[in-house]
N, C-alpha and C. Protein backbone atom coordinates (compact mmCIF):
# COMPACT_ATOMS: atom_id res chain seq x y z
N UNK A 1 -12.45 1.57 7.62
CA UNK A 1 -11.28 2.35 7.28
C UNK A 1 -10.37 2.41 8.51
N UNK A 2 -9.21 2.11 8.56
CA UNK A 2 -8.09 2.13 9.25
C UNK A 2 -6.91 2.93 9.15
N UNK A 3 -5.97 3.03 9.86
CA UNK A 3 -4.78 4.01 9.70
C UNK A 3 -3.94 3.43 9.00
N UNK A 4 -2.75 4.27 8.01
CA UNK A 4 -2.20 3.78 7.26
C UNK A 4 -0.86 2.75 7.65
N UNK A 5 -1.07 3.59 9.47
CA UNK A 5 0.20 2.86 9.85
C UNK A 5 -0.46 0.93 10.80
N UNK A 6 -1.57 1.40 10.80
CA UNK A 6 -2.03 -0.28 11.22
C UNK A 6 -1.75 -1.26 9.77
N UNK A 7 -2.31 -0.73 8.32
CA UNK A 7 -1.85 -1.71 7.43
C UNK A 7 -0.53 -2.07 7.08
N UNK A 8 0.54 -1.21 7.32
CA UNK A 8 1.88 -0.99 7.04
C UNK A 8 2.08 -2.41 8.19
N UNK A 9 1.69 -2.19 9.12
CA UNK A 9 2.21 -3.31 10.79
C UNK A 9 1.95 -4.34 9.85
N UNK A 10 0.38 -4.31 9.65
CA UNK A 10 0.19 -6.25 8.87
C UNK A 10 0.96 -6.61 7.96
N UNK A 11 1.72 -5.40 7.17
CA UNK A 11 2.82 -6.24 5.98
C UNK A 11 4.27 -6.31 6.82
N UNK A 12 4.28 -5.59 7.43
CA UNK A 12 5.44 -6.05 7.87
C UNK A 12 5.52 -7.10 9.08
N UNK A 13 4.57 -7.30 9.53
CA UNK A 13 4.55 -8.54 10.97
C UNK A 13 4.11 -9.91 9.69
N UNK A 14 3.96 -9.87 8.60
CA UNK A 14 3.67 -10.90 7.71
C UNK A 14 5.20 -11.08 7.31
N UNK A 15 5.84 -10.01 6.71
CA UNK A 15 7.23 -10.59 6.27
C UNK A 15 7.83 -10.97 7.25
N UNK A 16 7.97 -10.35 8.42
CA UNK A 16 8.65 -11.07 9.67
C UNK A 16 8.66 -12.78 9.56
N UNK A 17 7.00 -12.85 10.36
CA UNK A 17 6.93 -14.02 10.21
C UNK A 17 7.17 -15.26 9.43
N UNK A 18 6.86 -14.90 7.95
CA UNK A 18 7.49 -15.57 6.66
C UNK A 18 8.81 -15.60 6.46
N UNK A 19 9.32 -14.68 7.39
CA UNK A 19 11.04 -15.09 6.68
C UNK A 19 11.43 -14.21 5.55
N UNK A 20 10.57 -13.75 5.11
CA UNK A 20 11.03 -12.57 4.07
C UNK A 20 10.75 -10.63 4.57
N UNK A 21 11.32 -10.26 5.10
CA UNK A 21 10.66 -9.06 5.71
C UNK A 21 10.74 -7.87 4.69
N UNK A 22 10.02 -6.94 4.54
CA UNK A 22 9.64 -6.02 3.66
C UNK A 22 10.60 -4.49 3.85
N UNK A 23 10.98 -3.83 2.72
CA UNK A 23 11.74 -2.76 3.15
C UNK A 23 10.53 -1.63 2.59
N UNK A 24 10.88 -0.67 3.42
CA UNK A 24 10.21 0.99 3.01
C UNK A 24 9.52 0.99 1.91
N UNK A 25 10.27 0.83 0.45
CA UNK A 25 9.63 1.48 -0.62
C UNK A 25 9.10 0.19 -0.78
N UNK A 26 9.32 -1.16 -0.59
CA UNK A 26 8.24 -2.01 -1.19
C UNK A 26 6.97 -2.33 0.11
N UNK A 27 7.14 -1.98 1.14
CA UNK A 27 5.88 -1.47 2.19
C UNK A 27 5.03 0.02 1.70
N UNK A 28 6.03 0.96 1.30
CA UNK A 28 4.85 1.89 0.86
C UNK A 28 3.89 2.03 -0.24
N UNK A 29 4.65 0.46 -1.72
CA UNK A 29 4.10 0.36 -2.56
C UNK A 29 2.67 -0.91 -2.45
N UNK A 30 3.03 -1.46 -1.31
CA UNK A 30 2.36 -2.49 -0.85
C UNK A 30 0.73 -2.11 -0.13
N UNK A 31 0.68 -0.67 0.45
CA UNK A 31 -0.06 -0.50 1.16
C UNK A 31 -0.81 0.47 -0.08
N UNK A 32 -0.48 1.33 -0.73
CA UNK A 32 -0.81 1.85 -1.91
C UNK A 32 -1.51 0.60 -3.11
N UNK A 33 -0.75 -0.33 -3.15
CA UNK A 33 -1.71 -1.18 -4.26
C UNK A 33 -3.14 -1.99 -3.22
N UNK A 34 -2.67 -1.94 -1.98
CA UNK A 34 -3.97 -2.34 -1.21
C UNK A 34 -5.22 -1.25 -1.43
N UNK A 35 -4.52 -0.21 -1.33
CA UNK A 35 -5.68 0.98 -1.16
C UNK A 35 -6.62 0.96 -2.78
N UNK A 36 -5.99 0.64 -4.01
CA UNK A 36 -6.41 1.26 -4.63
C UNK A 36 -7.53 -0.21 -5.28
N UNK A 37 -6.92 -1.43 -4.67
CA UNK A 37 -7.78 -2.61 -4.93
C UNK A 37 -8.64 -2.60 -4.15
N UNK A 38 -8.60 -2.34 -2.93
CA UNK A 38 -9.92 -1.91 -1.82
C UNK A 38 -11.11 -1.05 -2.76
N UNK A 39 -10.14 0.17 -3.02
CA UNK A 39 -11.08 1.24 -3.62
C UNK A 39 -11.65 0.17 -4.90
N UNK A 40 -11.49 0.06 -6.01
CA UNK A 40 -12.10 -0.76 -6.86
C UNK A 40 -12.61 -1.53 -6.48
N UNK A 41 -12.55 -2.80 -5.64
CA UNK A 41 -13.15 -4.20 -5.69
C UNK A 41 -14.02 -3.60 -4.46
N UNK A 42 -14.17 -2.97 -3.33
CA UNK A 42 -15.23 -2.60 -2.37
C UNK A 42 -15.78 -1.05 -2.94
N UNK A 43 -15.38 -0.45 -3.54
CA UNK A 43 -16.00 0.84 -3.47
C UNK A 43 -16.06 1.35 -1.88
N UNK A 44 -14.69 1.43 -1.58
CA UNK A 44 -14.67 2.36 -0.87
C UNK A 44 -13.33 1.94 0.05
N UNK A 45 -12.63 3.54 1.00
CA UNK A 45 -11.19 3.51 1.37
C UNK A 45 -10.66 2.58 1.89
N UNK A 46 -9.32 2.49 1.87
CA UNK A 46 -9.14 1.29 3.06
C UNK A 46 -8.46 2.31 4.13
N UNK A 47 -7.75 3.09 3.87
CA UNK A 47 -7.06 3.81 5.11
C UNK A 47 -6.90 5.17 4.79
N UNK A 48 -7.13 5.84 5.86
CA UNK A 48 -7.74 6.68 6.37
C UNK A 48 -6.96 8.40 5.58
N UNK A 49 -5.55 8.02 5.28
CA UNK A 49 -4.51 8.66 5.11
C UNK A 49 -4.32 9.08 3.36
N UNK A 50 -3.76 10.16 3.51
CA UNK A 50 -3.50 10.33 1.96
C UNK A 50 -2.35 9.92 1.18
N UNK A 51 -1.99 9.96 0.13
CA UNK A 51 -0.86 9.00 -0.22
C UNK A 51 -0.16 10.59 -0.99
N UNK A 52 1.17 10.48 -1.30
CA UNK A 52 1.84 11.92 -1.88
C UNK A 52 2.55 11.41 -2.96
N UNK A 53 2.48 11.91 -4.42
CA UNK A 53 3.49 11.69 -4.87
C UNK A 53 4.95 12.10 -4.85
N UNK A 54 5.69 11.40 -4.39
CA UNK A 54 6.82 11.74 -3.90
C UNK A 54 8.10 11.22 -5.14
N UNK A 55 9.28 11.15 -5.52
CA UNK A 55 10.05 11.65 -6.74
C UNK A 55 10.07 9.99 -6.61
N UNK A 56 10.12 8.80 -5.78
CA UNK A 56 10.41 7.60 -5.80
C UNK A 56 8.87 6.49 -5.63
N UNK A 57 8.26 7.58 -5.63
CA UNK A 57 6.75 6.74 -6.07
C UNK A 57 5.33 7.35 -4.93
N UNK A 58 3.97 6.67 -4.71
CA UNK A 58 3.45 6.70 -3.50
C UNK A 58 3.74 7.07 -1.99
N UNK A 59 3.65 7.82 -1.83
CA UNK A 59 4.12 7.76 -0.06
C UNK A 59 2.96 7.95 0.94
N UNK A 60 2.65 7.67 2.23
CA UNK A 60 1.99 7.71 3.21
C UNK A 60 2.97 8.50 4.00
N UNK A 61 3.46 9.42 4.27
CA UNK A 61 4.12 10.02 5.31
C UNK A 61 4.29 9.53 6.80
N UNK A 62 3.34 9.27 7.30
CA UNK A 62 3.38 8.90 8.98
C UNK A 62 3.74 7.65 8.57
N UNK A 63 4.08 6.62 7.13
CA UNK A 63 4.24 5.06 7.49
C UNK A 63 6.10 5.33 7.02
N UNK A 64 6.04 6.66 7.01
CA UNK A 64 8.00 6.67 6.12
C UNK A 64 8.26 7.42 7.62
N UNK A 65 7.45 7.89 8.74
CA UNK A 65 8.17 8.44 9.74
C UNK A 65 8.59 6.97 10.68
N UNK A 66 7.39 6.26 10.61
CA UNK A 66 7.76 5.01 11.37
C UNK A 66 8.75 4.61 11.08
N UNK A 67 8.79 4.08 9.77
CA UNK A 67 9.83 2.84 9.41
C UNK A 67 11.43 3.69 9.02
N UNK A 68 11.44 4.84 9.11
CA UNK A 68 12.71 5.67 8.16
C UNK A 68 13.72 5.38 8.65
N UNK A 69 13.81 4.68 10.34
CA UNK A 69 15.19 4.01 10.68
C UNK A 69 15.92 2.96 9.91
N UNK A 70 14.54 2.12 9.07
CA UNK A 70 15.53 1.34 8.52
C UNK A 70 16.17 1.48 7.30
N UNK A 71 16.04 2.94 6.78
CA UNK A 71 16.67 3.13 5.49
C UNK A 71 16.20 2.14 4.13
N UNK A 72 17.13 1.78 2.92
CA UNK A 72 16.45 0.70 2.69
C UNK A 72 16.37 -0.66 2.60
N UNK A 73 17.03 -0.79 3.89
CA UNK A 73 17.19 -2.50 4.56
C UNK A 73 15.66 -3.04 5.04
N UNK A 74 15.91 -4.21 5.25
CA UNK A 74 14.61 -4.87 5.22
C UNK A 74 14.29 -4.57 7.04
N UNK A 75 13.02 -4.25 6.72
CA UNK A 75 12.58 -4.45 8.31
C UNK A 75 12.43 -5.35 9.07
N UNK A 76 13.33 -5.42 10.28
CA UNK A 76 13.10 -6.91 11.13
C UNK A 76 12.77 -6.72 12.69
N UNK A 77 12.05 -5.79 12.78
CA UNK A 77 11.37 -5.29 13.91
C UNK A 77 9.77 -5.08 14.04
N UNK A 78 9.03 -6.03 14.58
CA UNK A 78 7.72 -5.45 14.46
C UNK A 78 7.16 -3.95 15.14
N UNK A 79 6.49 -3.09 14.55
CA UNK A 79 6.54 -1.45 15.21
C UNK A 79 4.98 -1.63 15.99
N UNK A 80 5.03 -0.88 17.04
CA UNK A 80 3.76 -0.59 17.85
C UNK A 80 3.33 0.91 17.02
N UNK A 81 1.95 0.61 16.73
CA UNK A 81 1.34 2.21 16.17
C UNK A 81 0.57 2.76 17.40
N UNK A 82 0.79 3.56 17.80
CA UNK A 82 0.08 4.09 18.60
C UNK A 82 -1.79 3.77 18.29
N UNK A 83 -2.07 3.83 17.52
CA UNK A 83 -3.48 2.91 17.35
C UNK A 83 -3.66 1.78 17.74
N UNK A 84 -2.75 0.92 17.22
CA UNK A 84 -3.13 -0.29 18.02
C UNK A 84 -2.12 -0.78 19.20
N UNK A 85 -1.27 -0.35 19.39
CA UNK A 85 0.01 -0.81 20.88
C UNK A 85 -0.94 -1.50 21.40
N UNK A 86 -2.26 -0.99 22.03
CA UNK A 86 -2.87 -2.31 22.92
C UNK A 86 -4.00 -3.20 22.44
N UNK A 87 -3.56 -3.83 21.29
CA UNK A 87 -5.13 -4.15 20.83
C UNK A 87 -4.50 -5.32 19.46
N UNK A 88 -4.67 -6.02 19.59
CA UNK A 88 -4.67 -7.18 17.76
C UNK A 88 -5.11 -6.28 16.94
N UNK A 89 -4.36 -6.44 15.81
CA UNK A 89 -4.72 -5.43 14.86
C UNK A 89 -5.56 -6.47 14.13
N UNK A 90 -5.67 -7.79 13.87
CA UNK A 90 -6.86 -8.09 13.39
C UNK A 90 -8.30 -7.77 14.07
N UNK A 91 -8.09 -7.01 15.04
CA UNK A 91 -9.28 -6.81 15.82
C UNK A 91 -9.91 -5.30 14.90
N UNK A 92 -9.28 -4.42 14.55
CA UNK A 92 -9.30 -3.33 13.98
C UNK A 92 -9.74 -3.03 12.46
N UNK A 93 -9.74 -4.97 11.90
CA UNK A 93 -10.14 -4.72 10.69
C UNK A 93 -11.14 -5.26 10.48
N UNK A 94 -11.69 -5.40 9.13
CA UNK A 94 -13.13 -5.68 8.47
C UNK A 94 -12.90 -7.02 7.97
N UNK A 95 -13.78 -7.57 8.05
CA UNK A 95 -13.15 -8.98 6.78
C UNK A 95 -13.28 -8.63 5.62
N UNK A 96 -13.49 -7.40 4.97
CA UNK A 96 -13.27 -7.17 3.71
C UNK A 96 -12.19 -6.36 3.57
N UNK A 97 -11.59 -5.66 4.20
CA UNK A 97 -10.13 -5.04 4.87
C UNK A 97 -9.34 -5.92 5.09
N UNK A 98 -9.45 -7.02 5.89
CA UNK A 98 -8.61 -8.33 5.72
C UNK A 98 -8.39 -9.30 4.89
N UNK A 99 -9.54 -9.24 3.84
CA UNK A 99 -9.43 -10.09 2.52
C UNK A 99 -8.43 -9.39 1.74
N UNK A 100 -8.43 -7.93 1.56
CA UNK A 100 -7.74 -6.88 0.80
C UNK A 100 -6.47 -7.15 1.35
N UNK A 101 -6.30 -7.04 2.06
CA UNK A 101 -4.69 -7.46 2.59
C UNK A 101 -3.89 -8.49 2.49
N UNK A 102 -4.68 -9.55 2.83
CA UNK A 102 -3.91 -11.11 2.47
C UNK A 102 -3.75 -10.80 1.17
N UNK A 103 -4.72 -10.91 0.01
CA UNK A 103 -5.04 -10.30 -1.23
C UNK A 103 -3.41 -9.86 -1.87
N UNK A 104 -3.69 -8.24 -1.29
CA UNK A 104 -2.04 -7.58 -1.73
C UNK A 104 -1.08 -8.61 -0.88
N UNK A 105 -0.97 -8.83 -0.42
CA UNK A 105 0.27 -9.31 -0.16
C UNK A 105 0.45 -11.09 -0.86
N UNK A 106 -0.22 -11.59 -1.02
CA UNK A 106 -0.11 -12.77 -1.76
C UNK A 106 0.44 -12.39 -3.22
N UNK A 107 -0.18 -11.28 -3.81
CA UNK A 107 0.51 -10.64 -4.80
C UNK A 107 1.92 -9.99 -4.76
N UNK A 108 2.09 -9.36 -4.01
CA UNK A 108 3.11 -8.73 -4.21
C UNK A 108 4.18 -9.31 -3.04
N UNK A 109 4.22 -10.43 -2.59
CA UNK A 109 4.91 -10.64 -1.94
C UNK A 109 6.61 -11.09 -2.58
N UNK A 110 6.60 -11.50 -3.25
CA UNK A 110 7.78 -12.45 -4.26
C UNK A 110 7.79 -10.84 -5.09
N UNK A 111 7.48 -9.92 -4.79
CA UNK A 111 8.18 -8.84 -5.83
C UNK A 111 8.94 -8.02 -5.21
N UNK A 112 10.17 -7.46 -5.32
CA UNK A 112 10.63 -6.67 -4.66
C UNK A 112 10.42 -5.09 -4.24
N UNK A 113 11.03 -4.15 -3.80
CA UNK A 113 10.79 -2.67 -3.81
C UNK A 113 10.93 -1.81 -5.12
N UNK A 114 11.64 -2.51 -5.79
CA UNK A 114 11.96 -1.75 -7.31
C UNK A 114 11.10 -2.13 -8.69
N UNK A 115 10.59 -3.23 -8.29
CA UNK A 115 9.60 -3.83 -9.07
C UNK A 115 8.45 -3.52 -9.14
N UNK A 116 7.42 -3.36 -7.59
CA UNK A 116 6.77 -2.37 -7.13
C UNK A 116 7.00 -0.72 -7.62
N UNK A 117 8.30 -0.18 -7.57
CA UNK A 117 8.47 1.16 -8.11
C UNK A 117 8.04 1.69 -9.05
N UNK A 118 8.67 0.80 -9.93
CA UNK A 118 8.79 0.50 -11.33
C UNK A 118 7.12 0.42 -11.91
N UNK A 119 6.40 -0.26 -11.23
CA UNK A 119 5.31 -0.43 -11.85
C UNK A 119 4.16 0.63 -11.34
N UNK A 120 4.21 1.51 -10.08
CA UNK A 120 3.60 2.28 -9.31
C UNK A 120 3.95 3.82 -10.42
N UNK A 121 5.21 3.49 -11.62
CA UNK A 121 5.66 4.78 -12.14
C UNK A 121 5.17 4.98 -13.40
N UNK A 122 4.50 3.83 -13.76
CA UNK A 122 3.81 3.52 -15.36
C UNK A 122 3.19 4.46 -15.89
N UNK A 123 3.37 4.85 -16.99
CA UNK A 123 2.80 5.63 -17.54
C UNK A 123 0.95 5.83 -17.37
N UNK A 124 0.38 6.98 -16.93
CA UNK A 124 -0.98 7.09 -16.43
C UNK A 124 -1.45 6.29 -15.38
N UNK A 125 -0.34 5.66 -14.18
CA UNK A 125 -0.39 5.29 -13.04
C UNK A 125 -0.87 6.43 -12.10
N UNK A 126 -1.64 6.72 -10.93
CA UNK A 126 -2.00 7.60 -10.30
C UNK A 126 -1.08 8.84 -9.97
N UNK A 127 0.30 7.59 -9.58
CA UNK A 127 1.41 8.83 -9.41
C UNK A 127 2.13 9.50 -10.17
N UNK A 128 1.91 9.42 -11.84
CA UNK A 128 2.54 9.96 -12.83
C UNK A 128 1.42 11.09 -13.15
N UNK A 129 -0.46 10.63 -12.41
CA UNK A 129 -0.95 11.54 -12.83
C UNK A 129 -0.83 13.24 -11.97
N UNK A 130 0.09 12.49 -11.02
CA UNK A 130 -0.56 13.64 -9.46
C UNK A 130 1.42 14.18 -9.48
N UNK A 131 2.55 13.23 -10.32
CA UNK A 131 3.89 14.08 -9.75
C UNK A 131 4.31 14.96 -10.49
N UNK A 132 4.36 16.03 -9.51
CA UNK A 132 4.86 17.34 -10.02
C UNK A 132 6.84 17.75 -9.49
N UNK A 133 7.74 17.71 -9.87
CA UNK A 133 8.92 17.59 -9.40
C UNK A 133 9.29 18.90 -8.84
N UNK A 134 9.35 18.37 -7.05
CA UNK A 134 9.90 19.50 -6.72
C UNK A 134 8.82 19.37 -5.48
N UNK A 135 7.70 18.78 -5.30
CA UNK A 135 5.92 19.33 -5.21
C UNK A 135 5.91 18.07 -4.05
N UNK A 136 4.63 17.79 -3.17
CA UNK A 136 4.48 16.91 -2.56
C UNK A 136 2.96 16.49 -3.00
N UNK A 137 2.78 16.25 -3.99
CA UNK A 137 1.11 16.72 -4.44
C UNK A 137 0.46 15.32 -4.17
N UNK A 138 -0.98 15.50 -3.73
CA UNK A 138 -1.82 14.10 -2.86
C UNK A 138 -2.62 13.83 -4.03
N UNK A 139 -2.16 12.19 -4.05
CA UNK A 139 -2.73 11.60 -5.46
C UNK A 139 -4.10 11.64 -4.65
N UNK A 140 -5.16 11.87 -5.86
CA UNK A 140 -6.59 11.85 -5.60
C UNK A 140 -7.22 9.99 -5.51
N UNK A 141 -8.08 10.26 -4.17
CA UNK A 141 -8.28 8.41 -4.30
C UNK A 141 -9.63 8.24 -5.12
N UNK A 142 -9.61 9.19 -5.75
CA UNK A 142 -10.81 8.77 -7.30
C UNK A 142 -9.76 8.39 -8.30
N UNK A 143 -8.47 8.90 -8.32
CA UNK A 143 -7.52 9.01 -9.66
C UNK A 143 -7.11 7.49 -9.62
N UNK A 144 -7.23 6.74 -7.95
CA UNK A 144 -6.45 5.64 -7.50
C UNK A 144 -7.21 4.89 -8.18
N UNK A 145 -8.53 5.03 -7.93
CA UNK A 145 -9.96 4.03 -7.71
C UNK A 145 -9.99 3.46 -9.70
N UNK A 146 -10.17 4.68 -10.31
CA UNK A 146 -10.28 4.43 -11.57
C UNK A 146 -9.25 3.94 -12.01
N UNK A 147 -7.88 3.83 -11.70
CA UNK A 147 -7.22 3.25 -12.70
C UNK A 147 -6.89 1.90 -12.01
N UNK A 148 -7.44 1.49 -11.05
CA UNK A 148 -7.40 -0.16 -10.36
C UNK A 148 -8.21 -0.50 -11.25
N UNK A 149 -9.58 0.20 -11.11
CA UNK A 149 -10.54 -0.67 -12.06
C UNK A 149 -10.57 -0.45 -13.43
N UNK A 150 -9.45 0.47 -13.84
CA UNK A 150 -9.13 0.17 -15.33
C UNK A 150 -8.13 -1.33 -15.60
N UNK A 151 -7.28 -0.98 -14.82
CA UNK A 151 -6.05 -2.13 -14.76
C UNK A 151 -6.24 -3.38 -14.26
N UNK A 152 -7.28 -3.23 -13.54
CA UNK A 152 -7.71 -4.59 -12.42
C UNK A 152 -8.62 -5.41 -13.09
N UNK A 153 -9.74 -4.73 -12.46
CA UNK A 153 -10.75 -4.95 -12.62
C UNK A 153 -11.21 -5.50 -14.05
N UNK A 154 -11.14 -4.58 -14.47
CA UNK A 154 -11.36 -4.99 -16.06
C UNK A 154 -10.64 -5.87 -17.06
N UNK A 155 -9.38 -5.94 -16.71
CA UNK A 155 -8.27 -7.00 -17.33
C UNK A 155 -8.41 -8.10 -16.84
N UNK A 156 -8.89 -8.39 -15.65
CA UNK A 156 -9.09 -9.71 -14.74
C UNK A 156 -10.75 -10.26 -15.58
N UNK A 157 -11.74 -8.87 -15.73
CA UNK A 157 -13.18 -9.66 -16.33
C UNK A 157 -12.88 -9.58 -17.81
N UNK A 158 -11.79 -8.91 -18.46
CA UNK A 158 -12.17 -9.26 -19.75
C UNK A 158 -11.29 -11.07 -20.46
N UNK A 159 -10.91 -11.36 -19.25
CA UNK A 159 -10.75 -12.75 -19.57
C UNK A 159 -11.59 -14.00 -19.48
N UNK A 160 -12.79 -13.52 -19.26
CA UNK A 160 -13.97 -14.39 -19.41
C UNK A 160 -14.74 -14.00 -20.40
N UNK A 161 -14.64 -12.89 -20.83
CA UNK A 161 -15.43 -12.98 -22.09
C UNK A 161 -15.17 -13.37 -22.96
């Protein structure tokens, strides 16, 4: 388990590098669909942090204090987290933490921030189960876990049967 703001660095030092760099809401939806495929496919967290439902979807708070300079333009700055400033952040992860990551981001890379939104807002999505308007309320990562492996998990094995 890692900080929310070390996985946030790997999507965004990935869009850097690729040429496509990631903005806010599709980094905070990015690190949220990591968490909740971690939770399903490993049984158990990927980062450390709680996620809020907030009126525009998932949020990690300390990863919207980092990045909130860039509004919602694409990020083209790689950020030092105070966790890792001196250290490879592949050094910090698991290879099953690092499978999860390439993972989400191979997926969701070609999708944008609103597309991500859009689908993070689905009806009996974690954050439709946890938003209260007005409220900052912390989606539960059992609420996350079960509906990956309703949506995931299970839609991915019931195509072999």
């Amino acid at each position: 388990m890692v900080s929310a703001e070390v996985i946030a660095k790997e999507f965004v030092n990935k869009g850097i590098e690729e040429g496509d760099p990631v903005t806010q809401m599709k980094l905070q939806k990015m690190v949220f669909f990591a968490q909740g495929l971690h939770l399903a496919l490993h049984q158990e967290i990927l980062c450390n942090e709680p996620f809020y439902a907030w009126k525009f979807g998932p949020v990690v708070p300390s990863i919207y204090q980092l990045y909130k300079k860039w509004g919602s333009s694409p990020i083209v700055e790689k950020a030092a987290t105070p966790e890792s400033a001196n250290t490879n952040n592949a050094d910090l992860l698991t290879s099953s933490e690092r499978e999860t990551l390439d993972y989400t981001w191979e997926i969701t890379k070609n999708l944008d921030g609103i597309t991500l939104s859009n689908w993070s807002h689905a009806a009996n999505s974690p954050w439709a189960q946890a938003y209260a308007k007005g409220e900052n309320t912390i989606i539960s990562n059992s609420i996350i876990k079960e509906y990956f492996e309703q949506n995931l998990i299970r839609q991915s094995a019931g195509t072999e049967s």
